[in-house]
N, C-alpha and C. Protein backbone atom coordinates (compact mmCIF):
# COMPACT_ATOMS: atom_id res chain seq x y z
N UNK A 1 0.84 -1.18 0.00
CA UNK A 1 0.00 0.00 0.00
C UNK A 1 0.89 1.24 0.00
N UNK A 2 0.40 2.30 -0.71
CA UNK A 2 1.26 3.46 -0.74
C UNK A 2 0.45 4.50 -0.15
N UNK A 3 1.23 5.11 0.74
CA UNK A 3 0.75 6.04 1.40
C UNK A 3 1.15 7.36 0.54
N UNK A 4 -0.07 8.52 0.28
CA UNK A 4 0.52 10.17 0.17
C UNK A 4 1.63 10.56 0.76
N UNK A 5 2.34 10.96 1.28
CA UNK A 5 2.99 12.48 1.72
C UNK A 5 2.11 13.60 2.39
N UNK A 6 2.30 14.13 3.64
CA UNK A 6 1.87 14.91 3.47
C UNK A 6 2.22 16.52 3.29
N UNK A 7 1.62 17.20 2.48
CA UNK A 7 1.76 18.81 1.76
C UNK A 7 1.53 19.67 2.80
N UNK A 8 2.33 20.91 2.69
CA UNK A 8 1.87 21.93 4.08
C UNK A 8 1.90 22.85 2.99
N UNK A 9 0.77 23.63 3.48
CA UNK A 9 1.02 25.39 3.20
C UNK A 9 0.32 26.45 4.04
N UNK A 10 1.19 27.57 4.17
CA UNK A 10 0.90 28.78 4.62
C UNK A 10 0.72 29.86 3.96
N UNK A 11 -0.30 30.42 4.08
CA UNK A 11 -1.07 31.79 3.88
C UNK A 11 -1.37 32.68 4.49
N UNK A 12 -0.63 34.00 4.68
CA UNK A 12 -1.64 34.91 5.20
C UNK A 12 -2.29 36.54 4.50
N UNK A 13 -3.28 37.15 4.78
CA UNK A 13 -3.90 37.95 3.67
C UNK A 13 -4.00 39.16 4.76
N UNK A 14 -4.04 40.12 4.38
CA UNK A 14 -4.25 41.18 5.08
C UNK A 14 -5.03 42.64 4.29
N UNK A 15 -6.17 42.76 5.28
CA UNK A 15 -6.46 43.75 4.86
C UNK A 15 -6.98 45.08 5.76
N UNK A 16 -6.98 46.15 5.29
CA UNK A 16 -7.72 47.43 6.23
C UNK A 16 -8.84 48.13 5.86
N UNK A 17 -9.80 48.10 6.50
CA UNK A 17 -11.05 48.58 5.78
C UNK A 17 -11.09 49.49 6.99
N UNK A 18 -12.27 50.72 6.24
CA UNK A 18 -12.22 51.83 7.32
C UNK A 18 -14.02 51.55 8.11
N UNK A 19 -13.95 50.78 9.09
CA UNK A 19 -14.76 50.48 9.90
C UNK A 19 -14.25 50.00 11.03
N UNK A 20 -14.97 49.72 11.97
CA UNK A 20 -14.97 49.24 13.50
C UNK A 20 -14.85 47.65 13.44
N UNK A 21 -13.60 47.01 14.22
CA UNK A 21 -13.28 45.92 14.67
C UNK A 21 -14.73 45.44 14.55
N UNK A 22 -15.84 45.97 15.26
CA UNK A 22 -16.93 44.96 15.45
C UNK A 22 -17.97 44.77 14.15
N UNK A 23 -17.72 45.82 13.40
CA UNK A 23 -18.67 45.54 11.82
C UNK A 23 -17.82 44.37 11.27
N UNK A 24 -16.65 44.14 11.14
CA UNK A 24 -15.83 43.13 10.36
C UNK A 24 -16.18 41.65 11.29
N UNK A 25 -16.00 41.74 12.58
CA UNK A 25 -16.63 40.85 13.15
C UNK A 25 -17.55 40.21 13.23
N UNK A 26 -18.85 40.86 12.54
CA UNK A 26 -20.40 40.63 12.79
C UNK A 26 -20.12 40.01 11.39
N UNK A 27 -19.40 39.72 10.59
CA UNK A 27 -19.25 38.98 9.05
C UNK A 27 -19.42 37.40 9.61
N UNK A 28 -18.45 37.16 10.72
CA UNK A 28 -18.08 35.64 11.08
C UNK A 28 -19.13 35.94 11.88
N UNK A 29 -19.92 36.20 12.86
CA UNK A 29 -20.93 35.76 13.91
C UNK A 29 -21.99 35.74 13.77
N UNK A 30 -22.42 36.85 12.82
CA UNK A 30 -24.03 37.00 12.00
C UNK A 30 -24.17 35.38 11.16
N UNK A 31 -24.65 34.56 11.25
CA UNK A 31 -25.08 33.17 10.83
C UNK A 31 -25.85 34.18 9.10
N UNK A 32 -26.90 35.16 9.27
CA UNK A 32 -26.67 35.44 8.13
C UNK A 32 -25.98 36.49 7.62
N UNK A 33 -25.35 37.28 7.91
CA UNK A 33 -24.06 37.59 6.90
C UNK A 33 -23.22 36.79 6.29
N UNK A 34 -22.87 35.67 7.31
CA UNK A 34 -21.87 35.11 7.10
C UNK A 34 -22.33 34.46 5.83
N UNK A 35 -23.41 33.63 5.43
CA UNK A 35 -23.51 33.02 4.53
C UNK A 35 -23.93 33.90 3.37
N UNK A 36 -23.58 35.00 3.33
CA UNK A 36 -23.56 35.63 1.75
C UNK A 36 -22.64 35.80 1.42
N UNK A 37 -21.28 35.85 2.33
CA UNK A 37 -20.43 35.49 1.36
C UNK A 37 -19.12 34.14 1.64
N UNK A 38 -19.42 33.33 2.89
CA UNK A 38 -18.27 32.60 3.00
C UNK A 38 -19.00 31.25 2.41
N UNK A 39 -18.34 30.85 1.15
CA UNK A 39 -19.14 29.46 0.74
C UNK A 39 -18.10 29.50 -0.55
N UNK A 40 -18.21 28.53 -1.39
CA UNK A 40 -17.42 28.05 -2.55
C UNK A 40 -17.62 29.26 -3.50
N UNK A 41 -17.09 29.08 -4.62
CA UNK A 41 -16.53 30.02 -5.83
C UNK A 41 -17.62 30.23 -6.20
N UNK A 42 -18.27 31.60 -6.37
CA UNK A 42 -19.57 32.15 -6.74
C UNK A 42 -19.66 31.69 -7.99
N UNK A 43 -21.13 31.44 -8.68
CA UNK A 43 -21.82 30.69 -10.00
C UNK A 43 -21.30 29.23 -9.95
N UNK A 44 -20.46 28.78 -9.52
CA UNK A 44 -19.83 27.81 -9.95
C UNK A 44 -20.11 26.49 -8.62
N UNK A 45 -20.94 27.26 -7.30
CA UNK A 45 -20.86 25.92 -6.54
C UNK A 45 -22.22 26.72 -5.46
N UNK A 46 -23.24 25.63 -4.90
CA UNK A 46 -24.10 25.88 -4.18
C UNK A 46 -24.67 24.94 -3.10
N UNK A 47 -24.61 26.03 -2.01
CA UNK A 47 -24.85 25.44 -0.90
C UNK A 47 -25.94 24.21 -0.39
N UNK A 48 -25.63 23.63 -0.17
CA UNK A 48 -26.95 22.41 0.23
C UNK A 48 -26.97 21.90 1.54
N UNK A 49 -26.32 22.54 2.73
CA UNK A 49 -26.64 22.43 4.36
C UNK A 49 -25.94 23.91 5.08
N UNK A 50 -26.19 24.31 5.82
CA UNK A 50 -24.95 24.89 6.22
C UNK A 50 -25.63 25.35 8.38
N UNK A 51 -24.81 25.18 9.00
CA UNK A 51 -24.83 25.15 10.31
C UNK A 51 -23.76 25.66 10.83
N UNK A 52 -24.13 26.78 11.72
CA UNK A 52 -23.20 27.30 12.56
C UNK A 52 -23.55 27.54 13.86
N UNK A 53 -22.57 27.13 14.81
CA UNK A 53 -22.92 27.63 15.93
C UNK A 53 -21.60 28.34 16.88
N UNK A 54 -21.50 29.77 16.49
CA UNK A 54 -20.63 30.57 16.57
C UNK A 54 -20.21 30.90 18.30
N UNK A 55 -19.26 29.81 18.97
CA UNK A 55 -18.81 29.90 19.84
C UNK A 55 -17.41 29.35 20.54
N UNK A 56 -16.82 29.82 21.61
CA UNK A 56 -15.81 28.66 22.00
C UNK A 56 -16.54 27.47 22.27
N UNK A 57 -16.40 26.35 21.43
CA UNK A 57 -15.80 24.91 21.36
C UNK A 57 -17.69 24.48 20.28
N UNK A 58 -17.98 25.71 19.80
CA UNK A 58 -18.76 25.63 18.75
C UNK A 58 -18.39 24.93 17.67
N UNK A 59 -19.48 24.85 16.43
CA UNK A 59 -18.60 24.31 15.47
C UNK A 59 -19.64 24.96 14.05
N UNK A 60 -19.06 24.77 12.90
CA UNK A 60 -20.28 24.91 11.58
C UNK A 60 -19.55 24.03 10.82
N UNK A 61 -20.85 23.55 10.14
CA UNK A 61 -20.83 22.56 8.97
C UNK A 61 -21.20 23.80 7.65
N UNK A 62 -20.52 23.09 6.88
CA UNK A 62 -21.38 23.89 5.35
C UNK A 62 -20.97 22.74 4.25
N UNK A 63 -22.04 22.29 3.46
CA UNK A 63 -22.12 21.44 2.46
C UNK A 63 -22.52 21.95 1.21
N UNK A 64 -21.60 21.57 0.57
CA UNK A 64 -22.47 22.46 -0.89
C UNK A 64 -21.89 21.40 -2.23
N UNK A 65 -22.36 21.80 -3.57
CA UNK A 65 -22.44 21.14 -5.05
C UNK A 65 -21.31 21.87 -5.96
N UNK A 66 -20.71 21.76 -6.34
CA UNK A 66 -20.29 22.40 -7.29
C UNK A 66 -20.93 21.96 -8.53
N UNK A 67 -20.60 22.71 -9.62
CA UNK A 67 -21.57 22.32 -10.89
C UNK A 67 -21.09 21.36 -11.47
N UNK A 68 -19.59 20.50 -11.52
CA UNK A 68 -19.60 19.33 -11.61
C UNK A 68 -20.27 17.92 -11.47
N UNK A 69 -20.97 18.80 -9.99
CA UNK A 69 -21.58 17.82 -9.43
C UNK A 69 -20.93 17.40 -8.15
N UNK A 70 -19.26 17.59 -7.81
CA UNK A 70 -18.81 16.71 -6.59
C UNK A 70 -19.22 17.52 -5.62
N UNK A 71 -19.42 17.04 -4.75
CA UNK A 71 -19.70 17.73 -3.17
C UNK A 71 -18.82 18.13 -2.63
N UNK A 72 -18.66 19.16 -1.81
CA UNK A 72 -17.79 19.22 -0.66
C UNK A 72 -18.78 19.65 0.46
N UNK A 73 -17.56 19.33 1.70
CA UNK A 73 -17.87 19.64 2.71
C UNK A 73 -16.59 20.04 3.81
N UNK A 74 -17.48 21.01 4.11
CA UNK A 74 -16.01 21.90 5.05
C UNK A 74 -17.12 21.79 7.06
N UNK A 75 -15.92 21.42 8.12
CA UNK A 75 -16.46 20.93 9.33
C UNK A 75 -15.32 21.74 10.04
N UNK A 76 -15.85 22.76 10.85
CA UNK A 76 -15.04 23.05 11.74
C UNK A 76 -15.56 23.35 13.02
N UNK A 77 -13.94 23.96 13.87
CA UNK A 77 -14.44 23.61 15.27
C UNK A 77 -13.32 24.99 16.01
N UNK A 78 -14.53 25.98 16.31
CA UNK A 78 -13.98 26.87 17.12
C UNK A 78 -13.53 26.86 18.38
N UNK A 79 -11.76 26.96 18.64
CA UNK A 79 -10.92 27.26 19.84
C UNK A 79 -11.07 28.19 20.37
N UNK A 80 -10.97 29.45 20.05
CA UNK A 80 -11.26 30.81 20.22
C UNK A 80 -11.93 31.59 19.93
N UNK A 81 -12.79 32.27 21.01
CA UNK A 81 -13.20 33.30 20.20
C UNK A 81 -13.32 34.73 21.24
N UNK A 82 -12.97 35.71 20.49
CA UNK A 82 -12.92 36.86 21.30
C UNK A 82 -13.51 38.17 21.00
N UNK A 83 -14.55 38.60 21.25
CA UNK A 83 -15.53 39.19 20.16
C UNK A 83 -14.51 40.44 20.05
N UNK A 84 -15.13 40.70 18.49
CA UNK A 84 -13.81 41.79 18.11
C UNK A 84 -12.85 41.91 17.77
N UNK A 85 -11.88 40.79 17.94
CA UNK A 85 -10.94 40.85 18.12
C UNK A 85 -9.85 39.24 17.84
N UNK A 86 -10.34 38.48 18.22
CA UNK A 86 -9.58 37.31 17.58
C UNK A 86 -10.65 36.01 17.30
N UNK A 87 -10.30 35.43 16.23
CA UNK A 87 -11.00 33.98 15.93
C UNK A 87 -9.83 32.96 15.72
N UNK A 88 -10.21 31.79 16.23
CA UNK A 88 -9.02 30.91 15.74
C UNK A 88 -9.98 29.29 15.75
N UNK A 89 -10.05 28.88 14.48
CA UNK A 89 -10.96 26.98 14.28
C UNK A 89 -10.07 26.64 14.13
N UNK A 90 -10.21 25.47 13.73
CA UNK A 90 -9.58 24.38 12.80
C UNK A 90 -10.74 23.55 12.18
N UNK A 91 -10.64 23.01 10.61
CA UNK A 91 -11.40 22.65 10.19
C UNK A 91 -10.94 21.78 9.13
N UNK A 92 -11.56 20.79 8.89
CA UNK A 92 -11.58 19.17 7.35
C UNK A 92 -12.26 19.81 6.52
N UNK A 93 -11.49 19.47 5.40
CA UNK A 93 -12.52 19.66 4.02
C UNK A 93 -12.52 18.62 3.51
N UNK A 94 -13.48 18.04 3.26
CA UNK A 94 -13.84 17.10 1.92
C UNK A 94 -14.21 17.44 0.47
N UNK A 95 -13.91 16.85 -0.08
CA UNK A 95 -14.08 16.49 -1.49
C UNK A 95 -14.96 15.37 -1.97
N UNK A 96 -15.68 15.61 -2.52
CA UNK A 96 -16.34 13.93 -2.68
C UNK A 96 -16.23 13.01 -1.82
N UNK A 97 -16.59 13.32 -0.73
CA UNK A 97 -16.43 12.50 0.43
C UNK A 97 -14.49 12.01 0.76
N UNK A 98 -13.89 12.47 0.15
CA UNK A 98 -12.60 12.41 0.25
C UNK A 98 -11.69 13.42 1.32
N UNK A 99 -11.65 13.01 2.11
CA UNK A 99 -10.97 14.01 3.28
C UNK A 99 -9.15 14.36 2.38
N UNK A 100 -9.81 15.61 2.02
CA UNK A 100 -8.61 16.48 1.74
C UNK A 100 -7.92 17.27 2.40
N UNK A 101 -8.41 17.71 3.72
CA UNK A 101 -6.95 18.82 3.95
C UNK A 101 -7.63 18.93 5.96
N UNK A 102 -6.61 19.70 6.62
CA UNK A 102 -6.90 20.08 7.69
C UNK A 102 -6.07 21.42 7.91
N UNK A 103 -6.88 22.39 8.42
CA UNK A 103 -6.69 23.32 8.41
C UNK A 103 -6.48 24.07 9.51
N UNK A 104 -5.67 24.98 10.50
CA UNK A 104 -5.36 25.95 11.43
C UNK A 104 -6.01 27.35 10.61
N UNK A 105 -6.89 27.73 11.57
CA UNK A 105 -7.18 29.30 10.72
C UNK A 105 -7.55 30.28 11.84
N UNK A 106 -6.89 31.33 11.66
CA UNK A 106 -6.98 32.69 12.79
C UNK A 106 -7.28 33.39 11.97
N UNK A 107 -8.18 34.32 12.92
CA UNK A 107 -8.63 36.07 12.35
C UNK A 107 -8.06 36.77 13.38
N UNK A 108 -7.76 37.91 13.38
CA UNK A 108 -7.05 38.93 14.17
C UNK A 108 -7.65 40.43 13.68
N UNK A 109 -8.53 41.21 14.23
CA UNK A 109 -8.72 42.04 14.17
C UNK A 109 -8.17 43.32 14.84
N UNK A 110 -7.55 44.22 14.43
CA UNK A 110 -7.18 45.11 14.98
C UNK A 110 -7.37 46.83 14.55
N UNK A 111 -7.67 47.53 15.58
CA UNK A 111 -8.17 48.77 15.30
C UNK A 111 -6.77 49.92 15.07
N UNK A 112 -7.00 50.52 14.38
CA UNK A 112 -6.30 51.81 13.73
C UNK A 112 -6.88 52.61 13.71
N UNK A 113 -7.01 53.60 14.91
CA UNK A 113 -8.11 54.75 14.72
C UNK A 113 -9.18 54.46 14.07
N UNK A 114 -9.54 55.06 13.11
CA UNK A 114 -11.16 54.73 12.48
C UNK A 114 -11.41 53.50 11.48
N UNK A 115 -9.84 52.70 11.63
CA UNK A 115 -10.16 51.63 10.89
C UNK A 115 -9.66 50.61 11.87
N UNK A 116 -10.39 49.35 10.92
CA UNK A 116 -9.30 47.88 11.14
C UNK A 116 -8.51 47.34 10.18
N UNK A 117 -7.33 46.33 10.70
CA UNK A 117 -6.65 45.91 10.01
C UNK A 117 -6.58 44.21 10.36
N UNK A 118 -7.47 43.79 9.08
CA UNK A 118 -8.07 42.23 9.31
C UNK A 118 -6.70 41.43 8.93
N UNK A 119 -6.15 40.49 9.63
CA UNK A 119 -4.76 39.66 9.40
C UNK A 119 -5.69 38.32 9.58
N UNK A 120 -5.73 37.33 8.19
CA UNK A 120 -6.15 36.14 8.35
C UNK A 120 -5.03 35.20 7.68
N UNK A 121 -4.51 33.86 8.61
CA UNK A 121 -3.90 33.44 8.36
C UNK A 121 -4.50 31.70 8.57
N UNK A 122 -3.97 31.23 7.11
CA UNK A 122 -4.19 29.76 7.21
C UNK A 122 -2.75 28.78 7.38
N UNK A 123 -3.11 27.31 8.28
CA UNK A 123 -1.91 26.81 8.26
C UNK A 123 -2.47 25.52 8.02
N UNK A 124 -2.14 24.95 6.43
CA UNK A 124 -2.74 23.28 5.84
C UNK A 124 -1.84 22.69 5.87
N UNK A 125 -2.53 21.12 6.34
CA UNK A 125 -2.05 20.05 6.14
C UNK A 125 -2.40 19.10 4.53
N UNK A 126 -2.34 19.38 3.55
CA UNK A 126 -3.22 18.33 2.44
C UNK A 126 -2.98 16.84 3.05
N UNK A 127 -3.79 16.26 2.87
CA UNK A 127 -3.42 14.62 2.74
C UNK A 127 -3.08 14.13 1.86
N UNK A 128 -3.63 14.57 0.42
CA UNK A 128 -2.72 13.42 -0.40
C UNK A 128 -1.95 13.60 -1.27
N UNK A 129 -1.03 14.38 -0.76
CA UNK A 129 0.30 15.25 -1.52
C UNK A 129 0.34 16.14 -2.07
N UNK A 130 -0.69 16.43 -2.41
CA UNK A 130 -1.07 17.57 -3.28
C UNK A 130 -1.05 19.05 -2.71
N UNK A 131 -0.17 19.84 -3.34
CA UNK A 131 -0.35 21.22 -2.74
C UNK A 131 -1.56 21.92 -3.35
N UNK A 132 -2.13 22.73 -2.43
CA UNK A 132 -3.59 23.53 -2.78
C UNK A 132 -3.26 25.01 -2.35
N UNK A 133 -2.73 25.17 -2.09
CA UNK A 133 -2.44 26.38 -1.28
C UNK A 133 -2.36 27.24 -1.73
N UNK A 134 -2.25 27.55 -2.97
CA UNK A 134 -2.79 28.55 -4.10
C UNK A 134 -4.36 28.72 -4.05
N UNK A 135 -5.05 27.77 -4.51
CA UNK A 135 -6.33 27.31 -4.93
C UNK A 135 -6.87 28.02 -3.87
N UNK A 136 -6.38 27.67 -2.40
CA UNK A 136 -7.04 28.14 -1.20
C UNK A 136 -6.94 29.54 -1.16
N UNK A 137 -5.51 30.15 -0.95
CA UNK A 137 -5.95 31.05 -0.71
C UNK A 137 -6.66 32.21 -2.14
N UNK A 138 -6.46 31.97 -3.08
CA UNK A 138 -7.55 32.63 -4.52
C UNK A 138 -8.83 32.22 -3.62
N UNK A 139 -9.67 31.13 -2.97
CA UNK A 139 -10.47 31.19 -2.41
C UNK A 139 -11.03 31.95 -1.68
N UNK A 140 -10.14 32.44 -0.75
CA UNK A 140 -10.68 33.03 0.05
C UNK A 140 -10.27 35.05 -0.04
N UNK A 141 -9.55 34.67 -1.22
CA UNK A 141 -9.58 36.08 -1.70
C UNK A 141 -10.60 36.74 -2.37
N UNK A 142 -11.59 35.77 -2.85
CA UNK A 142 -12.93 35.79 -3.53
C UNK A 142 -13.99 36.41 -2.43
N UNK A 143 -13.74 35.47 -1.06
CA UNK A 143 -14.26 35.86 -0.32
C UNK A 143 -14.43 36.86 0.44
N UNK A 144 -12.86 37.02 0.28
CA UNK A 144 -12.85 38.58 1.43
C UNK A 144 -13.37 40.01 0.27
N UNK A 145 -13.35 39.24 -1.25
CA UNK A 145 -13.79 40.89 -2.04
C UNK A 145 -15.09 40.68 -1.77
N UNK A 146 -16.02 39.52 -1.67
CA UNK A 146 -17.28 39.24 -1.39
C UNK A 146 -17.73 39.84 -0.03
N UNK A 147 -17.13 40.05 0.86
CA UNK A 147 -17.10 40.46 1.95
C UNK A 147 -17.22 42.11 1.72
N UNK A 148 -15.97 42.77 1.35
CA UNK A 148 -16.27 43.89 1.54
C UNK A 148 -17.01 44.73 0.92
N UNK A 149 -17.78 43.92 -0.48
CA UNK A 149 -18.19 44.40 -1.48
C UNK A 149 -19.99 44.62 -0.46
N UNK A 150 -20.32 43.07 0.37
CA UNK A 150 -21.28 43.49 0.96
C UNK A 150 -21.47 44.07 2.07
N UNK A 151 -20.80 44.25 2.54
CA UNK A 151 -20.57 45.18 3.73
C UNK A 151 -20.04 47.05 3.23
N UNK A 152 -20.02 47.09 2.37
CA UNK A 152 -19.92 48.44 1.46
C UNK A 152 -18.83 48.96 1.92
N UNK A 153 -17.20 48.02 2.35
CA UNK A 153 -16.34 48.37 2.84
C UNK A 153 -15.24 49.01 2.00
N UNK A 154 -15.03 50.23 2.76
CA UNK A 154 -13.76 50.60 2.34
C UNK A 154 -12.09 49.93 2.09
N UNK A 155 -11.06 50.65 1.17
CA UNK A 155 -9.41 50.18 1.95
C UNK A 155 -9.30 51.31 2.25
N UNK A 156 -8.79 50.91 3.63
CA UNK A 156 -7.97 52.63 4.21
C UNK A 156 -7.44 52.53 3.23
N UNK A 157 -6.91 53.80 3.13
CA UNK A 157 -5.77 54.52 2.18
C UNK A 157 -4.09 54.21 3.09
């Protein structure tokens, strides 16, 4: 039997929008904000469960289709949480029922006078050798323009 390897990668994204630590916050805790924009690659994949329960030692499920057809499913499980101010899960993604990756993920919010400066950082494990870590973070760069686009957020200057 041959075992994968396993792939690491690190990401982190940073951004400053001119609002209050707690508007950027209410993105991850609002159950619906959150789901307008944290979910798979817009047109291209749709949700079919999604559960959150936004706390320390909480957790959310989100299941969705892509137009292929394969499923995924992303399961995580909140360590931290500090309103305002820090988030930290860890979470499995599947693939077609294929457990692909495990993930370390922090939010860090921090205030700058009339703004914040959002620092999100991911730390993957892939399972089956395969680096994604591109793929991921273009993911979630989708997300964070999805984010500020609905939240009518500014970049500081």
């Amino acid at each position: 039997m041959t075992t994968a390897t396993f792939t690491r990668g690190t990401f982190t994204l940073m951004r400053t929008w001119a609002v209050s630590p707690a508007r950027v916050f209410s993105a991850w805790s609002d159950p619906s904000l959150r789901a307008q924009w944290f979910g798979g690659p817009p047109g291209q994949w749709t949700a079919i469960g999604r559960s959150l329960d936004f706390r320390t030692g909480g957790s959310e499920v989100l299941e969705g289709r892509l137009e292929s057809g394969m499923t995924t499913r992303y399961e995580a499980r909140f360590h931290l949480i500090e309103p305002d101010r820090r988030i930290v899960c860890a979470y499995n993604l599947h693939y077609a029922s294929r457990f692909d990756s495990v993930t370390l993920s922090s939010v860090e919010l921090a205030p700058q006078s009339d703004h914040t400066q959002l620092s999100y950082t991911e730390q993957i494990v892939f399972l089956d050798g395969h680096d994604g870590t591109a793929d991921r973070r273009h993911t979630l760069e989708q997300q964070l323009a999805t984010l500020q686009s609905l939240l009518g957020l500014t970049a500081a200057a």
